[in-house]
C-alpha atoms as a PDB file:
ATOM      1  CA  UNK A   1     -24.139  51.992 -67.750  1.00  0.00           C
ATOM      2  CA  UNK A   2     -20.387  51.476 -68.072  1.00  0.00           C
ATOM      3  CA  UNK A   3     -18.712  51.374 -64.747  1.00  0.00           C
ATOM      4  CA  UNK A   4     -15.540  51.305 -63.128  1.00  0.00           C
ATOM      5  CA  UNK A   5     -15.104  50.027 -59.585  1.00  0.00           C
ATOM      6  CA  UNK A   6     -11.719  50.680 -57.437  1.00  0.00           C
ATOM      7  CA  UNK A   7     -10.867  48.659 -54.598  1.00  0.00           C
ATOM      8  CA  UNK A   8     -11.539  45.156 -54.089  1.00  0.00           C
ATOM      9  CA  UNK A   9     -10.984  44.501 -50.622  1.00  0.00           C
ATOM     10  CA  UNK A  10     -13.874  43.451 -48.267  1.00  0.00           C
ATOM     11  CA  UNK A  11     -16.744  45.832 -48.988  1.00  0.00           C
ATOM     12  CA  UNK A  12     -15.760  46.314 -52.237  1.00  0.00           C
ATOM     13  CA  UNK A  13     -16.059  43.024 -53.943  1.00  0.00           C
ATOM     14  CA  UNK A  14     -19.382  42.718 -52.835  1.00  0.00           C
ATOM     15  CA  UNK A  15     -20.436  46.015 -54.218  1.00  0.00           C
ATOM     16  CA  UNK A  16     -18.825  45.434 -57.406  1.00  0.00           C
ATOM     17  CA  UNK A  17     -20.589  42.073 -57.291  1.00  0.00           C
ATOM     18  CA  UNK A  18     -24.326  43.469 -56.741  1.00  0.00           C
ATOM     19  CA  UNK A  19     -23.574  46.166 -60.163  1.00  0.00           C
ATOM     20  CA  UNK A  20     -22.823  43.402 -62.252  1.00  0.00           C
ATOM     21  CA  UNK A  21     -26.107  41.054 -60.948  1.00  0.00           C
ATOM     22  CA  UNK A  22     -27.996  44.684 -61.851  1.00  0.00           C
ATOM     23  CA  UNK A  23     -26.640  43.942 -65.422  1.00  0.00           C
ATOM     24  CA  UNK A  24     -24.189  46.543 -65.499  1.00  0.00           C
ATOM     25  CA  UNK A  25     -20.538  46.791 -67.564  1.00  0.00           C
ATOM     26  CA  UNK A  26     -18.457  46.841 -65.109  1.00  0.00           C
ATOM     27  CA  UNK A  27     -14.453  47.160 -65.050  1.00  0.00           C
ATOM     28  CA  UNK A  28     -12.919  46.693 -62.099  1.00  0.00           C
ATOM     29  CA  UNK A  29      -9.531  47.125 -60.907  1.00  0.00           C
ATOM     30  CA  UNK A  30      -7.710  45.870 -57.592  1.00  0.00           C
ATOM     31  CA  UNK A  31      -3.741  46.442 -56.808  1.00  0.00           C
ATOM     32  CA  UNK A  32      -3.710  42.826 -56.105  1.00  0.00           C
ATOM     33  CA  UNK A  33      -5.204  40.939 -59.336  1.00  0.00           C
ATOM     34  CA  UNK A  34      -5.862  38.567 -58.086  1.00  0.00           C
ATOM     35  CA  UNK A  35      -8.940  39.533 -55.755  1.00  0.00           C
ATOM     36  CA  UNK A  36     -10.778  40.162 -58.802  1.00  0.00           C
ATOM     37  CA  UNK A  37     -11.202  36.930 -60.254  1.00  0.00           C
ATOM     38  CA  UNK A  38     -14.667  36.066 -58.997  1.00  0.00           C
ATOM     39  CA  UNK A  39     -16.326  39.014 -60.364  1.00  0.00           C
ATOM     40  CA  UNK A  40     -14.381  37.860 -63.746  1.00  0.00           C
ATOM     41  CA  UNK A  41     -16.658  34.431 -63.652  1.00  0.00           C
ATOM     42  CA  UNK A  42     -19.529  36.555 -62.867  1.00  0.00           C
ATOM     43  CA  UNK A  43     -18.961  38.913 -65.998  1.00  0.00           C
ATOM     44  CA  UNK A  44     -16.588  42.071 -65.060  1.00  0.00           C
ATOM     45  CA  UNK A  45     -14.093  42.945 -67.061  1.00  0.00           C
ATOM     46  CA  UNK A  46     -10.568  42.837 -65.046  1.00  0.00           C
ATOM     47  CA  UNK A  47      -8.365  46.339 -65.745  1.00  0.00           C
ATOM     48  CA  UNK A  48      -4.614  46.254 -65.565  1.00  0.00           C
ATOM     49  CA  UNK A  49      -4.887  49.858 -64.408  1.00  0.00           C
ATOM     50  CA  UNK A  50      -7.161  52.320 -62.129  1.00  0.00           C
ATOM     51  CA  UNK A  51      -6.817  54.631 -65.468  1.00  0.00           C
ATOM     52  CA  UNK A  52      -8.364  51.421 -67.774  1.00  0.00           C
ATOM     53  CA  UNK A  53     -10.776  50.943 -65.277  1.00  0.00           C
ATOM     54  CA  UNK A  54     -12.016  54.786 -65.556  1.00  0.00           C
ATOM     55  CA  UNK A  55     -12.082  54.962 -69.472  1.00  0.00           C
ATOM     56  CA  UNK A  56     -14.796  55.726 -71.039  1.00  0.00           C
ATOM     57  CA  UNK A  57     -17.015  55.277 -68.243  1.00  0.00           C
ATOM     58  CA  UNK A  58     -20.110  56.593 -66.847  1.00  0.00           C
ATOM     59  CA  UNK A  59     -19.650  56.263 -63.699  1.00  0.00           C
ATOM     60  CA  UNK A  60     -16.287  55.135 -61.708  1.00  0.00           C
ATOM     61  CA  UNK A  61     -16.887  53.686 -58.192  1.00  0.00           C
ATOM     62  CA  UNK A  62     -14.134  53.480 -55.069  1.00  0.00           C
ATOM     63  CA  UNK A  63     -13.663  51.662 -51.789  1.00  0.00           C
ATOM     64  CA  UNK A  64     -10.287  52.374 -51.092  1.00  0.00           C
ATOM     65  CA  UNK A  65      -8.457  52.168 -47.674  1.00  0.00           C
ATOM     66  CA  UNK A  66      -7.687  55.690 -46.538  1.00  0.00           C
ATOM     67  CA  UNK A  67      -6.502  59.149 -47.900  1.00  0.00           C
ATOM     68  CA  UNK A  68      -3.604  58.009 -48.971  1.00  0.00           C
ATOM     69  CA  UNK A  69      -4.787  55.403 -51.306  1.00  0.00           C
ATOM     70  CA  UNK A  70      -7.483  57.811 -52.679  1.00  0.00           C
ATOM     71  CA  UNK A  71      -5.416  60.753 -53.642  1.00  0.00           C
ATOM     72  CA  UNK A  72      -2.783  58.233 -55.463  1.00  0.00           C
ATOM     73  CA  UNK A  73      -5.510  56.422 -57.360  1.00  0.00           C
ATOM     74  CA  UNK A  74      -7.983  58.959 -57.569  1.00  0.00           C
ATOM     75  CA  UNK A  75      -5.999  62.196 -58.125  1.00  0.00           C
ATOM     76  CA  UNK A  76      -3.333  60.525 -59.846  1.00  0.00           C
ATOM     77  CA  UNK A  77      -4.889  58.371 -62.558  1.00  0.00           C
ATOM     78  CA  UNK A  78      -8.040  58.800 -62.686  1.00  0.00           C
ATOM     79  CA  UNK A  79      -9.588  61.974 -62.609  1.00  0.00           C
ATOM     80  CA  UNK A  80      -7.573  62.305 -66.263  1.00  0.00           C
ATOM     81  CA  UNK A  81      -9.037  58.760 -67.714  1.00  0.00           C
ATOM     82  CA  UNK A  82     -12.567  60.121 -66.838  1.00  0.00           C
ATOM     83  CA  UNK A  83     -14.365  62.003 -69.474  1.00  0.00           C
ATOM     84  CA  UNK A  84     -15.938  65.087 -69.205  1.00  0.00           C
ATOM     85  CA  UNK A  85     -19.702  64.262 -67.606  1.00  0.00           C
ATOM     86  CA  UNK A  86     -18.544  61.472 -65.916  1.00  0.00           C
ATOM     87  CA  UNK A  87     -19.260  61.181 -62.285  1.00  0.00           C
ATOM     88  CA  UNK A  88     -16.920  59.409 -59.418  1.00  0.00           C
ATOM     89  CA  UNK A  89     -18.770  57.893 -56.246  1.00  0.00           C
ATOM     90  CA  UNK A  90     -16.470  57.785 -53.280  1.00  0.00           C
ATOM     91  CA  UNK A  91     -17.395  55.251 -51.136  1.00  0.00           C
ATOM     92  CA  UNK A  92     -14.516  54.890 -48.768  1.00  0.00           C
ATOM     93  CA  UNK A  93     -14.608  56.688 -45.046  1.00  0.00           C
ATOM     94  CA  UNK A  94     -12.602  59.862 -46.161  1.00  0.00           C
ATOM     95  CA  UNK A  95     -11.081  63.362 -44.119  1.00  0.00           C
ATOM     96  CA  UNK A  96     -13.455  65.898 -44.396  1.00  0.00           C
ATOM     97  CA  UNK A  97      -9.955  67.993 -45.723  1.00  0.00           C
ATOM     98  CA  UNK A  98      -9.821  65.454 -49.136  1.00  0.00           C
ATOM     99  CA  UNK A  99     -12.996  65.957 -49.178  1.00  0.00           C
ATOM    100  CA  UNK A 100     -12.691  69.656 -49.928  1.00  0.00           C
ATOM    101  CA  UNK A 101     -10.297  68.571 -52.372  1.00  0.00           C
ATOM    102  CA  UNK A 102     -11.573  66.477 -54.278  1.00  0.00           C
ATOM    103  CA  UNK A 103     -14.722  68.428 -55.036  1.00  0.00           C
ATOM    104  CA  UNK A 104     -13.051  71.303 -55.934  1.00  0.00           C
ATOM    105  CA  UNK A 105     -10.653  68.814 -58.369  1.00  0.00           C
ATOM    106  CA  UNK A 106     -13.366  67.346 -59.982  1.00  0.00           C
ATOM    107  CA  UNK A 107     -15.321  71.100 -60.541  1.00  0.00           C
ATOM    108  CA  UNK A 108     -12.194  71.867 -62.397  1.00  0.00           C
ATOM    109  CA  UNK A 109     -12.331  68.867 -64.762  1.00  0.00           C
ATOM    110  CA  UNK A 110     -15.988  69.060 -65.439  1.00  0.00           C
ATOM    111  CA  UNK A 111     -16.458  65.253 -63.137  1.00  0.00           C
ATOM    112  CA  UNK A 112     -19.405  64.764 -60.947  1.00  0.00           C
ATOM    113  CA  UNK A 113     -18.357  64.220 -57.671  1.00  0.00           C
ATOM    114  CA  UNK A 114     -20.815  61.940 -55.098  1.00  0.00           C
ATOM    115  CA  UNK A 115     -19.840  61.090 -51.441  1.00  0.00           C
ATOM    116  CA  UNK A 116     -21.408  57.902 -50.502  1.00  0.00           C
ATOM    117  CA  UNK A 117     -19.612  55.967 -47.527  1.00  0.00           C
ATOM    118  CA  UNK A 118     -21.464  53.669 -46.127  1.00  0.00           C
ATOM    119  CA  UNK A 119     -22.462  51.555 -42.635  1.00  0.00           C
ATOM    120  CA  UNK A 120     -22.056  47.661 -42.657  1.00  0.00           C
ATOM    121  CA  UNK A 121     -19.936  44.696 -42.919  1.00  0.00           C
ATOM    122  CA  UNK A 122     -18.776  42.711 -45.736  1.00  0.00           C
ATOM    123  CA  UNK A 123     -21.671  40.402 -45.220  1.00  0.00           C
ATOM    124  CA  UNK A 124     -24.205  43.195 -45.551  1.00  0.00           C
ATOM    125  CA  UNK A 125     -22.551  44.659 -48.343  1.00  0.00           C
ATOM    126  CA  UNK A 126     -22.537  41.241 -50.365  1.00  0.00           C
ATOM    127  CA  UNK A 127     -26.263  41.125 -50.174  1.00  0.00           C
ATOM    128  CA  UNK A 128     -26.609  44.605 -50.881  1.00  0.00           C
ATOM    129  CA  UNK A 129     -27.940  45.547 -47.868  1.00  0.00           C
ATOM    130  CA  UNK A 130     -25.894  48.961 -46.471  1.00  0.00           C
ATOM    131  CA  UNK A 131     -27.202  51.846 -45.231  1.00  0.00           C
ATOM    132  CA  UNK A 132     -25.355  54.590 -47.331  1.00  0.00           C
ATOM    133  CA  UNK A 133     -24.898  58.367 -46.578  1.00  0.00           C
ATOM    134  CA  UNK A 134     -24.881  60.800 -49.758  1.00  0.00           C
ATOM    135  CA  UNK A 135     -24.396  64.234 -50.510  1.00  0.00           C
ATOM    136  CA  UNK A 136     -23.565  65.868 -54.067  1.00  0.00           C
ATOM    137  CA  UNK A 137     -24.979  68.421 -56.560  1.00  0.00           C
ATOM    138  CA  UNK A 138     -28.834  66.896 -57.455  1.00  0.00           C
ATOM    139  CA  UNK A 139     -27.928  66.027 -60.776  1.00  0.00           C
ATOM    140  CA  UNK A 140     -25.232  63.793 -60.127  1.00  0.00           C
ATOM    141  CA  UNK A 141     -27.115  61.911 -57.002  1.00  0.00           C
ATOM    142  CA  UNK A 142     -29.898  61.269 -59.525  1.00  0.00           C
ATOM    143  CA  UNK A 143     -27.814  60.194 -62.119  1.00  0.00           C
ATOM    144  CA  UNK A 144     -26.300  57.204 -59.792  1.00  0.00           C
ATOM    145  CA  UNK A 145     -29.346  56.853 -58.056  1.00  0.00           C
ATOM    146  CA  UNK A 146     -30.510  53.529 -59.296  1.00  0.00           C
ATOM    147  CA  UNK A 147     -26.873  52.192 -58.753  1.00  0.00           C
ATOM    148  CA  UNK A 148     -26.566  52.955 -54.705  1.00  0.00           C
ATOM    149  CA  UNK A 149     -29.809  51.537 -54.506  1.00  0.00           C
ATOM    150  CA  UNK A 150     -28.644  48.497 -55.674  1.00  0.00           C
ATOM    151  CA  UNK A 151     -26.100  48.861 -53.318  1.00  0.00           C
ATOM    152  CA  UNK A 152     -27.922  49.749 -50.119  1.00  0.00           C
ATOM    153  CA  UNK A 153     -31.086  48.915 -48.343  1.00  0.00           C
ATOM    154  CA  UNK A 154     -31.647  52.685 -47.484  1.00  0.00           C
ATOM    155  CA  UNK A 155     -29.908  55.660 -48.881  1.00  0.00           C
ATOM    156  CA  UNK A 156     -29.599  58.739 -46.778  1.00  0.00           C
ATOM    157  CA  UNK A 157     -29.424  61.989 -48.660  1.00  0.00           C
ATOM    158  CA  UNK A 158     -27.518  64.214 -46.878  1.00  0.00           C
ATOM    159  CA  UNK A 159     -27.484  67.507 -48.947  1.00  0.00           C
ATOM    160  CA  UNK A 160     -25.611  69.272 -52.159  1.00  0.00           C
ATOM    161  CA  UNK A 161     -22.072  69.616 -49.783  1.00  0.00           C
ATOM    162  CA  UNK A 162     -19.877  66.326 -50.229  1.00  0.00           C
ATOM    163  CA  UNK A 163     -18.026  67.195 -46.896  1.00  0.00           C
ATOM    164  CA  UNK A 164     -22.030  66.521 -45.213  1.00  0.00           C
ATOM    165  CA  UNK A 165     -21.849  62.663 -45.939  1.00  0.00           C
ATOM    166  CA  UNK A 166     -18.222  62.324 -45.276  1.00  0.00           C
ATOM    167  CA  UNK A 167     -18.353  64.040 -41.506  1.00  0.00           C
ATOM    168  CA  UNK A 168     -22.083  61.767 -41.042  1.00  0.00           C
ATOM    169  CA  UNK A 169     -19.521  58.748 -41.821  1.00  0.00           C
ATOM    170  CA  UNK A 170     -16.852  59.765 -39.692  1.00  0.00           C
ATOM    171  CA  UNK A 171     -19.296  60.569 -36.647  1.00  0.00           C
ATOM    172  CA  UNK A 172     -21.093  56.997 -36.941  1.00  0.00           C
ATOM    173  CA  UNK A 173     -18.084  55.247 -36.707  1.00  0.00           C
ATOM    174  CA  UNK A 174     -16.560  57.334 -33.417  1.00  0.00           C
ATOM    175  CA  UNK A 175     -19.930  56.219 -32.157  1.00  0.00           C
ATOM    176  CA  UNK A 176     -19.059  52.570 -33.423  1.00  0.00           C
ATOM    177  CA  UNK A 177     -15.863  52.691 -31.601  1.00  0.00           C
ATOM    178  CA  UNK A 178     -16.657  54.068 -28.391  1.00  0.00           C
ATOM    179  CA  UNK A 179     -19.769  51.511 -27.820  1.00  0.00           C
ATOM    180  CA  UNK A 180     -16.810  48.814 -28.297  1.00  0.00           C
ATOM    181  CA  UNK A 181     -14.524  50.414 -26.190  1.00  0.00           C
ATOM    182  CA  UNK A 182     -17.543  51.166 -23.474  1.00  0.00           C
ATOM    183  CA  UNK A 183     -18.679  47.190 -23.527  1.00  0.00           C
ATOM    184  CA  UNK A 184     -14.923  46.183 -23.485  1.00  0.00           C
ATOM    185  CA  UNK A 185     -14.776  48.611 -19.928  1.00  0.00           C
ATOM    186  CA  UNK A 186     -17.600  47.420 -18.610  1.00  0.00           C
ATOM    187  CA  UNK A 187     -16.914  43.380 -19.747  1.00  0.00           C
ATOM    188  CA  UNK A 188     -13.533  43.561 -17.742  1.00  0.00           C
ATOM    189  CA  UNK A 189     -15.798  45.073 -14.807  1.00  0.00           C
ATOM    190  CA  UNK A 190     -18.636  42.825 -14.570  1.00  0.00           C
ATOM    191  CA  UNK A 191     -15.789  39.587 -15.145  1.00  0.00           C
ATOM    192  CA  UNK A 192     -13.130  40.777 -12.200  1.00  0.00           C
ATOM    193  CA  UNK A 193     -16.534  40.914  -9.855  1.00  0.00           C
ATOM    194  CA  UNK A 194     -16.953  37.016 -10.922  1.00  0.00           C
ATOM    195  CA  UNK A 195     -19.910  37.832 -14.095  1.00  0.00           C
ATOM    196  CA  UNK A 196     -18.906  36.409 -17.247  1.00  0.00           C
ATOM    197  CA  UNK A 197     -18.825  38.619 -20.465  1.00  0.00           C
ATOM    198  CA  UNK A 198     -21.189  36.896 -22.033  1.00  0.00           C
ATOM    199  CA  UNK A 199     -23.642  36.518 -19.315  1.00  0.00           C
ATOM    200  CA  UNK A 200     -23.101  40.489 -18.891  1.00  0.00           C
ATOM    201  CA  UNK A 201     -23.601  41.284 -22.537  1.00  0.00           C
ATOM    202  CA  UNK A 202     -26.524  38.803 -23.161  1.00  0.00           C
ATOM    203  CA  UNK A 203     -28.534  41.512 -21.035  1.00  0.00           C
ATOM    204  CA  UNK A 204     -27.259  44.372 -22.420  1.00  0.00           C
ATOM    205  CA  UNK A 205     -28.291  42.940 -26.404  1.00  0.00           C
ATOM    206  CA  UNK A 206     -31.661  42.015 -25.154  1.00  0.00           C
ATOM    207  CA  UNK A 207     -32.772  45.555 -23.234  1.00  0.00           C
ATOM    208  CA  UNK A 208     -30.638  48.454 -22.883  1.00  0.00           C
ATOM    209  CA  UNK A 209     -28.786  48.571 -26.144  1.00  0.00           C
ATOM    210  CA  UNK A 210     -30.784  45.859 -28.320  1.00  0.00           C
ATOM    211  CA  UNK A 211     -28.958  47.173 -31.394  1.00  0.00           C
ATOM    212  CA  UNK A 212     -26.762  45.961 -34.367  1.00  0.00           C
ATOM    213  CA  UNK A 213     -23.863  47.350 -33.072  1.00  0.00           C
ATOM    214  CA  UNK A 214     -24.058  45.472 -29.266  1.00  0.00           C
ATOM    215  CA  UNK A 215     -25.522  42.889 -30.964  1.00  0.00           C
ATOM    216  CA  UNK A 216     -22.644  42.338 -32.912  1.00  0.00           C
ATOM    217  CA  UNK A 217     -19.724  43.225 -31.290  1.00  0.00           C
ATOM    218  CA  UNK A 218     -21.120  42.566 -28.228  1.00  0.00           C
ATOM    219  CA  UNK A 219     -21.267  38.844 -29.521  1.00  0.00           C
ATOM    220  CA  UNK A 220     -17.883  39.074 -30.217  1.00  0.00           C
ATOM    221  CA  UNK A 221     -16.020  40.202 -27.049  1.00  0.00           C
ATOM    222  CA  UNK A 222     -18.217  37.998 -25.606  1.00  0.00           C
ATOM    223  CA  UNK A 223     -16.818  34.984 -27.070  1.00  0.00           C
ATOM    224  CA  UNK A 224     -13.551  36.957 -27.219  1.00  0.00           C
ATOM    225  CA  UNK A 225     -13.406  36.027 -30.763  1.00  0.00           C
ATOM    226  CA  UNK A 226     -12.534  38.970 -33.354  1.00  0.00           C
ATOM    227  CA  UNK A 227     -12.096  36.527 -36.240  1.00  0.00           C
ATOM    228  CA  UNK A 228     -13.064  36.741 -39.467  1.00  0.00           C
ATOM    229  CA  UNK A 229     -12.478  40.802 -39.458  1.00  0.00           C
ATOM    230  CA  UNK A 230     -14.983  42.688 -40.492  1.00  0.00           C
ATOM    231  CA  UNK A 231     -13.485  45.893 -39.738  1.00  0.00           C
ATOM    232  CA  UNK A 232      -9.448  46.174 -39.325  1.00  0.00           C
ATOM    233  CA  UNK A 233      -8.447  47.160 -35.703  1.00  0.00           C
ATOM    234  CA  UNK A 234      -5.867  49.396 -38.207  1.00  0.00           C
ATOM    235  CA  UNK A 235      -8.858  51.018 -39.905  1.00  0.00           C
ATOM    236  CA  UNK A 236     -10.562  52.291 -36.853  1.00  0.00           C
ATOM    237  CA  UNK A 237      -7.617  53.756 -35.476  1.00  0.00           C
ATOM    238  CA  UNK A 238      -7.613  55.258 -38.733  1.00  0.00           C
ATOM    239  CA  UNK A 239     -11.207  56.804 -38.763  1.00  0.00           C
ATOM    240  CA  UNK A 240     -10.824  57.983 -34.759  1.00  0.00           C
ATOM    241  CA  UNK A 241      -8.372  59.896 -36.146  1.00  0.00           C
ATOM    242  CA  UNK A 242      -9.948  61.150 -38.596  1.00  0.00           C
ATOM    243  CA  UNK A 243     -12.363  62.369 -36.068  1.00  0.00           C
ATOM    244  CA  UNK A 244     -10.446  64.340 -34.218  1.00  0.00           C
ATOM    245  CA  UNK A 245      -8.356  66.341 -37.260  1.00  0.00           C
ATOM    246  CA  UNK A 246     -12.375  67.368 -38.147  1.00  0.00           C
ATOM    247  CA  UNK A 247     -12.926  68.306 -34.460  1.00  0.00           C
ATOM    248  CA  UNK A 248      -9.763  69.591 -34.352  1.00  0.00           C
ATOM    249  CA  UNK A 249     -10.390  72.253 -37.533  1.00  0.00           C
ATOM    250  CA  UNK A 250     -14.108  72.952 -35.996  1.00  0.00           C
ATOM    251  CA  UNK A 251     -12.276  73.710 -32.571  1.00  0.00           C
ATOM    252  CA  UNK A 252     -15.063  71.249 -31.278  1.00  0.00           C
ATOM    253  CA  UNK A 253     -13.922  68.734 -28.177  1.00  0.00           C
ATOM    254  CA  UNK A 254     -14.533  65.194 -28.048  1.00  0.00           C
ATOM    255  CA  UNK A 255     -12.470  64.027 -24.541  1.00  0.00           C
ATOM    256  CA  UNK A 256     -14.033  60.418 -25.440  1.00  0.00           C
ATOM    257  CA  UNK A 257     -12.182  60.458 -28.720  1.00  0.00           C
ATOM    258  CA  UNK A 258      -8.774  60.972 -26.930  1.00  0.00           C
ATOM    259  CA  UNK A 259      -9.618  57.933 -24.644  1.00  0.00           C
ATOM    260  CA  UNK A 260     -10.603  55.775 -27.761  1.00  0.00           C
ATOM    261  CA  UNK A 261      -6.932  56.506 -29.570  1.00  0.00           C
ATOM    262  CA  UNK A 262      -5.279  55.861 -26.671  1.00  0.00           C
ATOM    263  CA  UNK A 263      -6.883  52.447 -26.025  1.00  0.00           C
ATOM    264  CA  UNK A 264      -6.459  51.596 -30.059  1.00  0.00           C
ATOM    265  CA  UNK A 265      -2.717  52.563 -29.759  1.00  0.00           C
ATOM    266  CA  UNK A 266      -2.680  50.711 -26.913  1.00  0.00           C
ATOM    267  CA  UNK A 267      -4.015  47.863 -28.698  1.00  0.00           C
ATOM    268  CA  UNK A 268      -1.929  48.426 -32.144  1.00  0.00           C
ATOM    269  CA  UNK A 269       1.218  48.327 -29.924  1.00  0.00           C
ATOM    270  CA  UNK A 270      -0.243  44.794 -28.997  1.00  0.00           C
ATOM    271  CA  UNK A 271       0.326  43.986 -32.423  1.00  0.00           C
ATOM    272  CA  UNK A 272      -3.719  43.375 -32.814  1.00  0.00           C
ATOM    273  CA  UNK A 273      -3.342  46.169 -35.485  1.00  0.00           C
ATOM    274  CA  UNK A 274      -5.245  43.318 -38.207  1.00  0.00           C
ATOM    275  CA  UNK A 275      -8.199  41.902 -36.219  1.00  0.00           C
ATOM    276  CA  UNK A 276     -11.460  43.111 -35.945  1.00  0.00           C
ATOM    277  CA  UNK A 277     -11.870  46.422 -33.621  1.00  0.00           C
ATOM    278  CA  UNK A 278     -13.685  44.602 -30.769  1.00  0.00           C
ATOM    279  CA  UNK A 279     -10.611  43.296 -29.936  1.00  0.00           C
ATOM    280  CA  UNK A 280     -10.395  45.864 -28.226  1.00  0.00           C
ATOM    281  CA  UNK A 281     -11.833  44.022 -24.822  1.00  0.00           C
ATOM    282  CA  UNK A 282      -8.483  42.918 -24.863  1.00  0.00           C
ATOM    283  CA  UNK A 283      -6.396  45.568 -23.631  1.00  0.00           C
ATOM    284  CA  UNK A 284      -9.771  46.479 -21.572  1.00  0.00           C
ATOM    285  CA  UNK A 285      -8.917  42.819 -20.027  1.00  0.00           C
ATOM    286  CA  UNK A 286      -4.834  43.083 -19.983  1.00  0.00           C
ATOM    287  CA  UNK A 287      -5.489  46.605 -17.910  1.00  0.00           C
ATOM    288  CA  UNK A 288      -7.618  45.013 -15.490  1.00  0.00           C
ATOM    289  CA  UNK A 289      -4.963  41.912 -15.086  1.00  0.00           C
ATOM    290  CA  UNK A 290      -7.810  39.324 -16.758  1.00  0.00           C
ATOM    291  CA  UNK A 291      -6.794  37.084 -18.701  1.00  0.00           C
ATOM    292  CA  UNK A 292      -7.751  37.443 -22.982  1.00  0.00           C
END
């Protein structure tokens, strides 16, 4: 197939990466240029434009940032390079309002329109290892079928309504978030009783929460190191909010949500706003007078 992949960043070049090793055309297209020239040695063809990018292809792949970013790129350029029958994949962690939007946009235009955000870190999505979420008409999920899965260790269908994968993104990473924010509390507990972090979270990994998520973040407050970022401190903030505009519109409470923006403001006014979200055992530590 001939595909176009927007967004570079993290997750993205190692997406873009695994579509070209599955002997795919692939155009990509980053804002900075210069991001993109490893998949040029590995065979992608580098796009001045998101429009260039979207030409003629079969399918047109994102991992953009936030709303913003998609309804620029997407809405703005895009949708009109695409030809009729073409199908767009949004991968990036989305309202559950642009959403709406966008399927209804790309009904209009006669596009295919496939929610697939997925759950992992850059590392996992360079070996094509992330557990993806996706929901779309049948015949477009089948159609880009064989790409997500080599993409993702496990695909999770998630029905014919985009909005279903989008809201089971947003939900897993609120869940994400307040499992940080819960083993930042209870690190700055167990340390200002004289029990290290690490000692405290060593436990935790190994029998009441042995899962990715403690494993890994716990492993980071632990060594209160939250470099290299795998997930922006920015972005989370971002995706808590989205959260709560979809509770918000559902009339559905989630008092843990409020508690999670505050400590993330908290934390952005810090000026942590571009290291990785378990940083946020430090204001958990500056609140409790520990030192970072």
């Amino acid at each position: 197939m001939r595909i176009g992949f927007i967004g570079l960043g993290s997750m993205g070049a190692g997406m873009a990466a695994n579509l070209i090793k599955g002997g795919h055309e692939v155009v990509v297209w980053n804002r900075t240029a210069s991001v993109a020239k490893p998949l040029e040695a590995l065979g992608a063809t580098v796009a001045a434009t998101a429009a260039e990018a979207a030409k003629g292809a079969d399918v047109v792949h994102n991992m953009l940032a936030n709303d913003a970013a998609v309804r620029e790129v997407i809405l703005g350029s895009v949708l009109e390079a695409l030809p009729r029958g073409a199908i767009h994949v949004n991968h990036a962690t989305i309202s559950v309002a642009l959403a709406e939007d966008l399927a209804s946009t790309h009904e209009a235009r006669g596009i295919g329109f496939v929610s697939a955000p997925v759950f992992g870190r850059p590392e996992v999505a360079a070996a094509g290892n992330l557990n993806m979420v996706v929901s779309g008409k049948p015949e477009a999920v089948a159609k880009v079928q064989p790409l997500l899965e080599l993409l993702a260790a496990k695909v999770w269908p998630m029905g014919d309504d985009p909005v279903r994968a989008v809201i089971v993104k947003i939900g897993g990473n609120f869940l994400i978030g307040a499992a940080i924010e819960s083993m930042a509390e209870a690190s700055a507990l167990t340390r200002a009783h004289g029990v290290e972090a690490k000692d405290f979270l060593e436990v935790m990994q190994n029998t009441l929460f042995a899962s990715p998520v403690y494993k890994i973040y716990g492993g980071m407050i632990a060594e209160n190191r939250y470099e290299p970022v795998g997930f922006k401190l920015s972005l989370g903030f971002k995706d808590v909010g989205l959260a709560r505009s979809a509770a918000d519109a559902k009339r559905v409470p989630m008092p843990v949500a409020s508690v999670l923006h505050d400590a993330m403001l908290e934390s952005l006014g810090r000026g942590d706003a571009d290291i990785d979200w378990a940083g946020l055992a430090r204001v958990a530590a500056a609140r409790a007078q520990l030192k970072d």
